[in-house]
Protein backbone atom coordinates (compact mmCIF):
# COMPACT_ATOMS: atom_id res chain seq x y z
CA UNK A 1 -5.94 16.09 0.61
CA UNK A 2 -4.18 12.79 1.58
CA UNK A 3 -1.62 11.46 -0.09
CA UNK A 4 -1.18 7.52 -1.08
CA UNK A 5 2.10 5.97 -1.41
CA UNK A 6 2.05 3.22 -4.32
CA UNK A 7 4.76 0.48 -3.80
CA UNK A 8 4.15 -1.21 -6.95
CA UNK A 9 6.26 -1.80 -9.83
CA UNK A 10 3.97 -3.36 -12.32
CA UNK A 11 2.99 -1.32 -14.61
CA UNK A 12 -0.40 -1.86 -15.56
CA UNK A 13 -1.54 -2.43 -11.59
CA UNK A 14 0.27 0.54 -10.85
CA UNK A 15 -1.89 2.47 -13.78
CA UNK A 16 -4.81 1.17 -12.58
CA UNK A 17 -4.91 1.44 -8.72
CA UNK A 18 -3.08 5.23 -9.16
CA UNK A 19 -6.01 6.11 -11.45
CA UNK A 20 -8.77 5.27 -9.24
CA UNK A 21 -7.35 7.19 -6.63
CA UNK A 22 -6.61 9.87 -8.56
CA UNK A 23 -10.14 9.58 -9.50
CA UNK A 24 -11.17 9.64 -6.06
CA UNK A 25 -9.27 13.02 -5.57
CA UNK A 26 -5.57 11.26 -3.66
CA UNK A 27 -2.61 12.24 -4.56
CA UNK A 28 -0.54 9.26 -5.47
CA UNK A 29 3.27 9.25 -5.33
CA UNK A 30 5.05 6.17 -6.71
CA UNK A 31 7.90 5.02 -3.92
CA UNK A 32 10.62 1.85 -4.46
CA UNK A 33 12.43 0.22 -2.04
CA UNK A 34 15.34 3.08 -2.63
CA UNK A 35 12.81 5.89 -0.67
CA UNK A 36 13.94 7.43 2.07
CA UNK A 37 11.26 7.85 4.41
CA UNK A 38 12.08 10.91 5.77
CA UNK A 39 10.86 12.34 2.20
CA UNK A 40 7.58 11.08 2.82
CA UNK A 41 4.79 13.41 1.95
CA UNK A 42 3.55 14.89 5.68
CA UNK A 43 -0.30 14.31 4.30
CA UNK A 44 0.48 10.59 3.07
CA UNK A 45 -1.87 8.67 5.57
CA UNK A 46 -1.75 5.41 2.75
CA UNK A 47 0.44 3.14 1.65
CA UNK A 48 -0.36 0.13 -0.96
CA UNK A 49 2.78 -2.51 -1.15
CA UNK A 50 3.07 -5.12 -3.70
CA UNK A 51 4.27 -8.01 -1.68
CA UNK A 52 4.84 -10.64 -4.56
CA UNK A 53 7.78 -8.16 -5.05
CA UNK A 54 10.36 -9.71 -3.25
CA UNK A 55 12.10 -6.28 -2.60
CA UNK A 56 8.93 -5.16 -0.84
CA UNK A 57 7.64 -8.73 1.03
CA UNK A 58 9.72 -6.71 4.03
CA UNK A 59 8.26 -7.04 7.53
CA UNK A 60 11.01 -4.00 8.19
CA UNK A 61 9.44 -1.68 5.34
CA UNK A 62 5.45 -2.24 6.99
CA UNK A 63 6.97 -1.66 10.75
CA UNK A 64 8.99 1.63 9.01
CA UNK A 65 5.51 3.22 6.99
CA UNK A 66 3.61 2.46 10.57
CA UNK A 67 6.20 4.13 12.44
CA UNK A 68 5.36 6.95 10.29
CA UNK A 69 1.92 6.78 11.28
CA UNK A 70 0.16 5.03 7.95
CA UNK A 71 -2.33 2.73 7.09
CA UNK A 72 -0.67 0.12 5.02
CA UNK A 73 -2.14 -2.17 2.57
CA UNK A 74 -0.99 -5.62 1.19
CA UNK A 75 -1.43 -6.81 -1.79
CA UNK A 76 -0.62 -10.44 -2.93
CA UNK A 77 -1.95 -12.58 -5.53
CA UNK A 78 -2.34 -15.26 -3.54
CA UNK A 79 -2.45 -14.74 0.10
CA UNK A 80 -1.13 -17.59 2.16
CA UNK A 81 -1.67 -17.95 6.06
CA UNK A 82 1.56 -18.14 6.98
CA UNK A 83 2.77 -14.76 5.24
CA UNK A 84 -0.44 -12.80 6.04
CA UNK A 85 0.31 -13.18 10.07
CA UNK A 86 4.02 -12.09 9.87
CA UNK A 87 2.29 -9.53 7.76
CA UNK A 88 -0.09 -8.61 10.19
CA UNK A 89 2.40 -8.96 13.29
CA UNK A 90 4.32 -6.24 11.30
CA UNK A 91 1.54 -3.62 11.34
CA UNK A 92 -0.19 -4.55 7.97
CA UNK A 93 -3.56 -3.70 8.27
CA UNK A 94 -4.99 -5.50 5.50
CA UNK A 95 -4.22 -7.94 3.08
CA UNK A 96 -6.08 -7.69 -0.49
CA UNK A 97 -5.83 -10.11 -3.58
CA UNK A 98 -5.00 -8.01 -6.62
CA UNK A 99 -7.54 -9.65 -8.05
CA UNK A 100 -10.18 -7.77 -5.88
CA UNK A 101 -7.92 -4.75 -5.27
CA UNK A 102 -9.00 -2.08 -8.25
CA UNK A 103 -12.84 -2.47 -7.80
CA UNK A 104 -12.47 -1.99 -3.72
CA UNK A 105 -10.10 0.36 -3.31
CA UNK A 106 -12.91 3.17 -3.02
CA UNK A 107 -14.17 1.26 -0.04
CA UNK A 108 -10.68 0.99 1.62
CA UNK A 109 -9.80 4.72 0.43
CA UNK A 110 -13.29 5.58 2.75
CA UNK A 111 -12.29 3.23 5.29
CA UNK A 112 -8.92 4.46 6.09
CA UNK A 113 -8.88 7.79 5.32
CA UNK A 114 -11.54 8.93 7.28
């Protein structure tokens, strides 16, 4: 089974995208910027990052979870040009608006996990 790292620190998203993985049989581990990588789950293949979180909007932390081999999703309210192609220069492979994040997140669980 693969594992999904969540970094997310509002609650209620946090509730809600954890719960439809969980539904969708992932494990889900909740990481901060205070993770080391190195105590990464081996099976985590996902990552989901909160980028209106300042600590997270981190071109460093998406080049570190690539170098580790995962997908990694961003997730802004608003996505703006400018930050979604230092984003994507980084290694993000998608940016999502939390707005459309909960109801597709079985489509992007199928699409990069398989």
């Amino acid at each position: 089974m693969s594992d999904i790292l969540l970094f997310i620190k509002d609650f209620e998203l946090g509730s809600r995208v954890s719960s439809v993985c969980i539904d969708h049989e992932k494990n889900v581990e909740f990481s901060d910027e205070n993770s080391d990588s190195k105590n990464f789950p081996v099976s985590a293949k996902l990552a989901f990052i909160d980028m209106d979180e300042k600590v997270f909007l981190s071109v460093g932390l998406v080049s570190e979870l690539k170098r580790h081999g995962l997908k990694v999703i961003g997730i802004m309210k608003k996505i703006n040009n400018r930050q979604n192609s230092k984003l994507k220069l980084a290694g993000c492979d998608m940016i999502v608006s939390k707005s459309s994040l909960v109801k597709n997140i079985p489509t992007l669980l199928s699409e990069y996990l398989t």
